[in-house]
C-alpha atoms as a PDB file:
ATOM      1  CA  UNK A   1     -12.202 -15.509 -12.799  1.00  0.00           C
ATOM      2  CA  UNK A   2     -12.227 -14.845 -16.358  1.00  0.00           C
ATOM      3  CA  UNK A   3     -11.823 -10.952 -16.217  1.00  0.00           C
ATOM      4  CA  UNK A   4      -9.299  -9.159 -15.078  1.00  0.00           C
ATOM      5  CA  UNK A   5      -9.247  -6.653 -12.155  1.00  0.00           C
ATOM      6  CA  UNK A   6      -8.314  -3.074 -12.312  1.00  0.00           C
ATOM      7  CA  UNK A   7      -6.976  -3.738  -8.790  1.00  0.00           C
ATOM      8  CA  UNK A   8      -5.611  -6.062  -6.774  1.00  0.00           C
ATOM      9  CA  UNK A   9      -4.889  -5.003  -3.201  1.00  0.00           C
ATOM     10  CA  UNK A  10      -2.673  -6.644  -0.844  1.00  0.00           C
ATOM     11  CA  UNK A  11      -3.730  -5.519   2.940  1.00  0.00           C
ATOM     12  CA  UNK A  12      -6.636  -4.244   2.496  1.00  0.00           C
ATOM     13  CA  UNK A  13      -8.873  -5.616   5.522  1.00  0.00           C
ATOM     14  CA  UNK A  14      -8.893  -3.063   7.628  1.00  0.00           C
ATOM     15  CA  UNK A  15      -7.355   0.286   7.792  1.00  0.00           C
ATOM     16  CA  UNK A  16      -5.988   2.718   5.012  1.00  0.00           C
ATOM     17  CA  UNK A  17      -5.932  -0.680   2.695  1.00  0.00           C
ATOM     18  CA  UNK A  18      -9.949  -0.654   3.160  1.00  0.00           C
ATOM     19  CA  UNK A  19      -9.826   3.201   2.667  1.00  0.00           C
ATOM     20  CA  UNK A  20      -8.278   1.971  -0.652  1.00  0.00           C
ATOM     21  CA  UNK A  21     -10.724  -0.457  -1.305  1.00  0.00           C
ATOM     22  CA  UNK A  22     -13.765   1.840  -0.959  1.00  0.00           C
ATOM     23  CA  UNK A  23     -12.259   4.688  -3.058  1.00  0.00           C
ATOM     24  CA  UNK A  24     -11.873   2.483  -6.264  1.00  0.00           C
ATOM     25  CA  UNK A  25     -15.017   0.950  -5.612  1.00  0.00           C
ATOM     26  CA  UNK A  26     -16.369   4.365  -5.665  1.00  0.00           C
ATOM     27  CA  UNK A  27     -14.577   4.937  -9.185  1.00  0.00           C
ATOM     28  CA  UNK A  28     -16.309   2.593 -10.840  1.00  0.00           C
ATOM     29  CA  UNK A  29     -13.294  -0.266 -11.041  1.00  0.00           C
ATOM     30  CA  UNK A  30     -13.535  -3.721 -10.257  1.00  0.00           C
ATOM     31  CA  UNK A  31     -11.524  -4.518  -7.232  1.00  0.00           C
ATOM     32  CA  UNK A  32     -10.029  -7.754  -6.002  1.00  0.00           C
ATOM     33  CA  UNK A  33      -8.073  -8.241  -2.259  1.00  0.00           C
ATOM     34  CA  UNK A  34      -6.149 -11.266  -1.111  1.00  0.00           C
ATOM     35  CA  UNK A  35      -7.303 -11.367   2.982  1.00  0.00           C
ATOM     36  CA  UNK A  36      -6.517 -14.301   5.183  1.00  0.00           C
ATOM     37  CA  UNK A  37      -8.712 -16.815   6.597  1.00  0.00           C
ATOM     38  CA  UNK A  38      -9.103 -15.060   9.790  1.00  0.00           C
ATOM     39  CA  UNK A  39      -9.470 -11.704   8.697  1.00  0.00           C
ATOM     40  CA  UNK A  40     -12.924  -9.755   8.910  1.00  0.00           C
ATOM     41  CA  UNK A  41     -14.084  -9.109   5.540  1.00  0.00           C
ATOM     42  CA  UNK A  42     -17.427  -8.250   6.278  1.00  0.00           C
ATOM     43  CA  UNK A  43     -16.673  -4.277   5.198  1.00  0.00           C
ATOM     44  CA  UNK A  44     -15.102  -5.300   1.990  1.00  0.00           C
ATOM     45  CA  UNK A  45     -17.609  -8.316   1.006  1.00  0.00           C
ATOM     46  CA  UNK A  46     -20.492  -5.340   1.661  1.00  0.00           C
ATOM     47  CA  UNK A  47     -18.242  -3.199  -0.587  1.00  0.00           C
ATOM     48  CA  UNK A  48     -18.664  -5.804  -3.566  1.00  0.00           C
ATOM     49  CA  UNK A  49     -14.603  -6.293  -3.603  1.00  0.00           C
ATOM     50  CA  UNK A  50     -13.709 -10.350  -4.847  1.00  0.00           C
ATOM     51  CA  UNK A  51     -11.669 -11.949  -2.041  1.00  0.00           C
ATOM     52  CA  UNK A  52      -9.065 -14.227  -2.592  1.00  0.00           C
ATOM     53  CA  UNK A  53      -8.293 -15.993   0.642  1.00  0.00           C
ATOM     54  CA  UNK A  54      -4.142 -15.991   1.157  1.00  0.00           C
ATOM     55  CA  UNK A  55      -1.556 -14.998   3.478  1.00  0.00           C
ATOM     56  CA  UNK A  56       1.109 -12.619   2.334  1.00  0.00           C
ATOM     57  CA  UNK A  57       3.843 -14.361   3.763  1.00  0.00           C
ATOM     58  CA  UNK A  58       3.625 -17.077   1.636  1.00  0.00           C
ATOM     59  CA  UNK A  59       5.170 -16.202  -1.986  1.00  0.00           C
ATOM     60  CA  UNK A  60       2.872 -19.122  -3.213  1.00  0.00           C
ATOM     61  CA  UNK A  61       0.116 -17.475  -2.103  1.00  0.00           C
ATOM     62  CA  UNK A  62       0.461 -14.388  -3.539  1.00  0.00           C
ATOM     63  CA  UNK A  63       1.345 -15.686  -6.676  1.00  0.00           C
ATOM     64  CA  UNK A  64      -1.523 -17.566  -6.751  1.00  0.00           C
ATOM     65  CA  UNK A  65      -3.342 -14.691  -6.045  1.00  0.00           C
ATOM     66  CA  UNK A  66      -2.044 -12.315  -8.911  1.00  0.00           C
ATOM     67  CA  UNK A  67      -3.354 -15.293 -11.427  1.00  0.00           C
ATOM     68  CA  UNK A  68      -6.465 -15.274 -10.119  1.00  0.00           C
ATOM     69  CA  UNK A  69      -7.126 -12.019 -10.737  1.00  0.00           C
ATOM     70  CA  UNK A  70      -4.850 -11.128 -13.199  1.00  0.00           C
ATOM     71  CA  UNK A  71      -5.253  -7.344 -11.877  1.00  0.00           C
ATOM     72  CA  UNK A  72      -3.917  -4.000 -14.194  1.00  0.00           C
ATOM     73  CA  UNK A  73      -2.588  -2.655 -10.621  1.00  0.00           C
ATOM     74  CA  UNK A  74      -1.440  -3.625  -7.847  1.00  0.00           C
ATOM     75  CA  UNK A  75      -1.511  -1.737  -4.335  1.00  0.00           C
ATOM     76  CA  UNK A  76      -0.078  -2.903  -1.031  1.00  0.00           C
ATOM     77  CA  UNK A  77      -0.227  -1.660   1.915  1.00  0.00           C
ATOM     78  CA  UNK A  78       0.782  -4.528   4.368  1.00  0.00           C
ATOM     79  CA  UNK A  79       2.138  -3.824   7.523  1.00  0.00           C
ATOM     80  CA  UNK A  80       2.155  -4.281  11.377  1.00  0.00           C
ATOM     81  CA  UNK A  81       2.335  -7.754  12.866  1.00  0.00           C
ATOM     82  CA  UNK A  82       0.118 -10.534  13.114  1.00  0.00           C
ATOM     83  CA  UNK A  83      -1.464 -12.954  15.897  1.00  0.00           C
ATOM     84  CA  UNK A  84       1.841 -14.208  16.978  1.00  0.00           C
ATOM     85  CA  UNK A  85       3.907 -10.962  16.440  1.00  0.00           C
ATOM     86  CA  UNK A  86       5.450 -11.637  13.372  1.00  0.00           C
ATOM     87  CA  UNK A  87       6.059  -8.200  11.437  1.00  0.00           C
ATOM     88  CA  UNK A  88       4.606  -8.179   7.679  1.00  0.00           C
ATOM     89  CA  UNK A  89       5.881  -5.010   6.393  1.00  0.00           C
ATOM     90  CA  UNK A  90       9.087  -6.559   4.997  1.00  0.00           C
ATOM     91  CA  UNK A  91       8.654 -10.161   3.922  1.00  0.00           C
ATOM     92  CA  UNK A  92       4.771  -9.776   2.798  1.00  0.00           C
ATOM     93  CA  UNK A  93       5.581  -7.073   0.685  1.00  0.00           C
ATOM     94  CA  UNK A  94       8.736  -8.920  -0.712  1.00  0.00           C
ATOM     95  CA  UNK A  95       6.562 -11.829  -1.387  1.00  0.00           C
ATOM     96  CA  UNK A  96       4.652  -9.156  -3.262  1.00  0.00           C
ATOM     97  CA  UNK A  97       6.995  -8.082  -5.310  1.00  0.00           C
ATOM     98  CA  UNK A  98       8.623 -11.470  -5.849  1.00  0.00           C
ATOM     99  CA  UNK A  99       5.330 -12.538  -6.767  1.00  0.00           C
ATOM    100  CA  UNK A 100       4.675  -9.744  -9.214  1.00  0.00           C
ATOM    101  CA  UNK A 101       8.226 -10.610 -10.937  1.00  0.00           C
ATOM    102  CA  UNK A 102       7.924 -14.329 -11.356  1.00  0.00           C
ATOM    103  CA  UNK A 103       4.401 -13.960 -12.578  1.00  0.00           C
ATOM    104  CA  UNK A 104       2.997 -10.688 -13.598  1.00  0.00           C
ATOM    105  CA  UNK A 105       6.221  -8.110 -14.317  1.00  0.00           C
ATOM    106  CA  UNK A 106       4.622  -5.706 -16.505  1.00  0.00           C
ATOM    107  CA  UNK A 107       1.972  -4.926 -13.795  1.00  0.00           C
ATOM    108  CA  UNK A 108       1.937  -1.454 -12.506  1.00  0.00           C
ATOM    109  CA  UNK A 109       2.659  -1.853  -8.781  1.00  0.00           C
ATOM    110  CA  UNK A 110       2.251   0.954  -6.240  1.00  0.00           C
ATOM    111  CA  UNK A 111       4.048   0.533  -2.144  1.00  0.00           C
ATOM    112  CA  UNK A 112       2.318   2.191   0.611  1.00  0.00           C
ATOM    113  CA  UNK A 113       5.041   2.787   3.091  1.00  0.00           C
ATOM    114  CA  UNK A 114       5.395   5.655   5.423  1.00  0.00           C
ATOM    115  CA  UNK A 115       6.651   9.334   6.686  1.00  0.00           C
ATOM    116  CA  UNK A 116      10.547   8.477   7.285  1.00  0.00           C
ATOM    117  CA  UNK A 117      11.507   6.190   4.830  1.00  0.00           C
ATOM    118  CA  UNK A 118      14.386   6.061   3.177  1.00  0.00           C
ATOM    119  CA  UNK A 119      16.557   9.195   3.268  1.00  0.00           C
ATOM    120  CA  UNK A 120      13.856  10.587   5.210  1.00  0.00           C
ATOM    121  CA  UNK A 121      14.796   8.500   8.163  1.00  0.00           C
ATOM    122  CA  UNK A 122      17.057  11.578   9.292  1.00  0.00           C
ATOM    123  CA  UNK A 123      15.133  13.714   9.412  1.00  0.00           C
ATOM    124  CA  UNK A 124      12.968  11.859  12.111  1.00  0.00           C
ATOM    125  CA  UNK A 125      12.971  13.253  15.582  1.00  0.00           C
ATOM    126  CA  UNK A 126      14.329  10.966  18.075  1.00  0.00           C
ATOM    127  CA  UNK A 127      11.280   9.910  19.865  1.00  0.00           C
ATOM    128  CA  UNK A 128       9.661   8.782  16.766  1.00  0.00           C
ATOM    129  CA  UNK A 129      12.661   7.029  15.393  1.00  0.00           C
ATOM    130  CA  UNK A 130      12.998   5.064  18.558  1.00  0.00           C
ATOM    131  CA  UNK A 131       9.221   4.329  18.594  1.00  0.00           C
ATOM    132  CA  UNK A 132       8.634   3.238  14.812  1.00  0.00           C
ATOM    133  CA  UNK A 133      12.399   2.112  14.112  1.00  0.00           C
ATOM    134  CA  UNK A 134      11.472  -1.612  13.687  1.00  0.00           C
ATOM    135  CA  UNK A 135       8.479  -0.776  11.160  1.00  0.00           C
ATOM    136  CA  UNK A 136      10.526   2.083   9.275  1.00  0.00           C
ATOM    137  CA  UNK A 137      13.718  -0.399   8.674  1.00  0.00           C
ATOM    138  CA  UNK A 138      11.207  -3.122   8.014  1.00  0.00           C
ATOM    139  CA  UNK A 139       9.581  -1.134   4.862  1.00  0.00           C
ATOM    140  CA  UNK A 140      13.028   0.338   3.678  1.00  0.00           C
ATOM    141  CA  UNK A 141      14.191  -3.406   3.087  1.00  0.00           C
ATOM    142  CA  UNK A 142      10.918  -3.445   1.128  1.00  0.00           C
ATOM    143  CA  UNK A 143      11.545  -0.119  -0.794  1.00  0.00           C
ATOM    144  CA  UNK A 144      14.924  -0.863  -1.255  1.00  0.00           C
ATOM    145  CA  UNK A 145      14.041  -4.218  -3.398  1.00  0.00           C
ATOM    146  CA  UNK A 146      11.533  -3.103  -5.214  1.00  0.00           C
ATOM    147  CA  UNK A 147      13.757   0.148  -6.611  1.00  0.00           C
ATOM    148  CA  UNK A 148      15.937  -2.461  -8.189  1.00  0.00           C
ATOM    149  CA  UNK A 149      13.718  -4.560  -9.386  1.00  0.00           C
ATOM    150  CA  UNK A 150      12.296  -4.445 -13.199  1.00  0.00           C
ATOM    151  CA  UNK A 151       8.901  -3.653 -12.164  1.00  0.00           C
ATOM    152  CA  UNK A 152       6.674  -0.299 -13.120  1.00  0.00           C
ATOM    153  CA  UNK A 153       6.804   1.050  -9.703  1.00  0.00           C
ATOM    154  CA  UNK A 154       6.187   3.427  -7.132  1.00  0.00           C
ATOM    155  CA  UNK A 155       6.333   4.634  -3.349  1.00  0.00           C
ATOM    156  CA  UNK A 156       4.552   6.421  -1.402  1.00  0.00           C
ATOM    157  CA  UNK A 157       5.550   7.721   2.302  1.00  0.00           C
ATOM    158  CA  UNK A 158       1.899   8.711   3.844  1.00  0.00           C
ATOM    159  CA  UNK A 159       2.131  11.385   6.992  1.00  0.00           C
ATOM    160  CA  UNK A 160       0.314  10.138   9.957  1.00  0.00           C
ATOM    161  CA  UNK A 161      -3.010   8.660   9.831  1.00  0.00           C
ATOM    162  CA  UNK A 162      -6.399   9.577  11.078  1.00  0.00           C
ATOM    163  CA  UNK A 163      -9.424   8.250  11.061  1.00  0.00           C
ATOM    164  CA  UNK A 164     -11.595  11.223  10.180  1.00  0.00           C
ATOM    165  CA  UNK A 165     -13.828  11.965   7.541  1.00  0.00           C
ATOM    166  CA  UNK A 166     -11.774  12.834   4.410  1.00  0.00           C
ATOM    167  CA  UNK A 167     -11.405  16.388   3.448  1.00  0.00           C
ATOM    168  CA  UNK A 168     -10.073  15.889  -0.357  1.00  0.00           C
ATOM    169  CA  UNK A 169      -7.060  17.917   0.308  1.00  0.00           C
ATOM    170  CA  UNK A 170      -3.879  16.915   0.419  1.00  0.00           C
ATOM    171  CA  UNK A 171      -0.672  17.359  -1.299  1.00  0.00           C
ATOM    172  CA  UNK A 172       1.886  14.842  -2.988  1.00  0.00           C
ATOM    173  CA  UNK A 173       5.892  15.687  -2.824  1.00  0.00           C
ATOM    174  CA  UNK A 174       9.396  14.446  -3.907  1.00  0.00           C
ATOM    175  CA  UNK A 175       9.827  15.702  -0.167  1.00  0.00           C
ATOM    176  CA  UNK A 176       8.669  15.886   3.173  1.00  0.00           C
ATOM    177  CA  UNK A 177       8.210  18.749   5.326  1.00  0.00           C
ATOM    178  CA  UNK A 178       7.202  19.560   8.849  1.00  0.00           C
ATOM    179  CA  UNK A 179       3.825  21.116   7.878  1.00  0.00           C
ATOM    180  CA  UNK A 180       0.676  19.032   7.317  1.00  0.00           C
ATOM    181  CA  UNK A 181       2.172  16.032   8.921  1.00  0.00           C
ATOM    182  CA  UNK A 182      -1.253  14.250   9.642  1.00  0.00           C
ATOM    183  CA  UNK A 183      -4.394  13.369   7.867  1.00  0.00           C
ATOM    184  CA  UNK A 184      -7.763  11.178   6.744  1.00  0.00           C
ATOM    185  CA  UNK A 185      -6.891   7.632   5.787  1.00  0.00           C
ATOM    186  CA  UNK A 186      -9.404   8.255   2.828  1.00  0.00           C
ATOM    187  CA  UNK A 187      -7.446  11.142   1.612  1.00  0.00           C
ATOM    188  CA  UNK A 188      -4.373   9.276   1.820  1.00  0.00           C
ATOM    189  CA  UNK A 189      -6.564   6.796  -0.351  1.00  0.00           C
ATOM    190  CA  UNK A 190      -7.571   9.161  -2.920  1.00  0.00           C
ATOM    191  CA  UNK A 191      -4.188  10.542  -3.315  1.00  0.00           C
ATOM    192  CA  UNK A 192      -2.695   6.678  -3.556  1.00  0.00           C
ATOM    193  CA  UNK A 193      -4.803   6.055  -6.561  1.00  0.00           C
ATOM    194  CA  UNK A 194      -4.212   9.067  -8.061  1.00  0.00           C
ATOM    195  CA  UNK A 195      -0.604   8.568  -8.198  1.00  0.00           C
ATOM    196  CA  UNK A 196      -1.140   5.018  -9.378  1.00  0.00           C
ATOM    197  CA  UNK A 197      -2.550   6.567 -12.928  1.00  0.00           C
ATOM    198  CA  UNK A 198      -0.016   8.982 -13.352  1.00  0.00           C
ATOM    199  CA  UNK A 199       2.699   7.958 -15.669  1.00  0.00           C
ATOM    200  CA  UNK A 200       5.167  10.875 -14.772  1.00  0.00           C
ATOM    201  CA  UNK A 201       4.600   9.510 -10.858  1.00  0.00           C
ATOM    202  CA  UNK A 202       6.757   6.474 -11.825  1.00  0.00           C
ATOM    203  CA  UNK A 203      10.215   4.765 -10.563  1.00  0.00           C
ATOM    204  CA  UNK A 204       9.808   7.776  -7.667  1.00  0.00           C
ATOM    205  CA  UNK A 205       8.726   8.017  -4.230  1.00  0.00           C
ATOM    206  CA  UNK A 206       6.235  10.353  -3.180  1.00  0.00           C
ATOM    207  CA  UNK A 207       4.741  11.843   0.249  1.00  0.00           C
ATOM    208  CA  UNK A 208       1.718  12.525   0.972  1.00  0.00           C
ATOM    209  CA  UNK A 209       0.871  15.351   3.299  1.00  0.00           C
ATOM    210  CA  UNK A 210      -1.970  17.388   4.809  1.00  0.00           C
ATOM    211  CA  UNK A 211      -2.613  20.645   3.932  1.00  0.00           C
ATOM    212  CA  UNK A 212      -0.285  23.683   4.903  1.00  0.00           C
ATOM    213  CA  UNK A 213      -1.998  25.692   7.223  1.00  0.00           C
END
């Protein structure tokens, strides 16, 4: 690939990452995502999106992957486990980073994580810390290296997901709050990308809510 990529998206096969993928399709950029050998990628090979076969725990892999396309951003949103249970919310996305600093460290990264990161964590209720504990402490080693690394980046902490039709509202906070606590994976999307371009959005975390009703 001779061109570079406006953006590169790590975990984008299926979920809010393909949300991702179709909303910056739909802006007119050109859009790369590394995807393993046994993911599906009909939706994002119908989308026009250049895959790069990789897995995201292997640093070499990703590394390899930022080269090929050489992308202006970077997005990822890995997480969950795969085949044999193995969790990729904290190693892929240090293998990201890692990747990004060994290779590409001017490159504008953005880290999906989720609703009760970081000092949010105590503000969870009990029933939802005990039943996304593992994933939360998984991204917070994530967050917690890419804060001190040298990197352009950013967080953000998306409220629960749904799979309905976007709605284009949404709001994006320093904070969380107990209003608006779900919404569309595509308006998580749009909000994503919109932080990604804004230069007064970086070295922060940000959450991403529903509307107040």
């Amino acid at each position: 690939m001779a061109d570079s990529y406006d953006l590169l998206i790590f975990g984008a096969s299926r979920g809010l990452g393909l949300c991702l993928a179709k909303a910056s399709v739909k802006r007119g950029e050109k859009v790369a995502a590394m995807v393993r050998a046994e993911s599906d990628r009909s939706a994002l090979s119908e989308l026009g999106v250049t895959l790069i076969q990789g897995d995201a725990f292997s640093l070499d892999d990703c590394i390899a992957a930022l080269r090929q396309a050489q992308p202006r951003r970077v997005i990822s949103v890995l997480g969950g486990k795969n085949a044999a249970g193995r969790r990729i919310d904290a190693l892929g996305n240090l293998n990201v980073i890692q990747a990004l600093e060994a290779s590409m460290p001017s490159t504008r990264v953005l880290l999906g994580t989720s609703l009760g990161c970081g000092e949010q964590w105590d503000g969870l209720a009990e029933p939802t810390k005990r039943m996304l504990g593992e994933a939360i402490r998984a991204k917070n080693e994530a967050e917690q290296y890419l804060k001190q690394s040298a990197l352009p980046w950013m967080i953000a902490r998306p409220a629960g997901l749904s799979h309905q039709e976007g709605t284009g509202q949404y709001r994006v906070q320093a904070q969380r709050d107990d209003a608006g606590n779900y919404l569309p994976r595509a308006d998580v999307a749009d909000a994503m990308l919109a932080i990604l371009d804004q230069d007064e959005r970086l070295y922060k975390a940000w959450t991403i809510l529903g509307p107040a009703h």
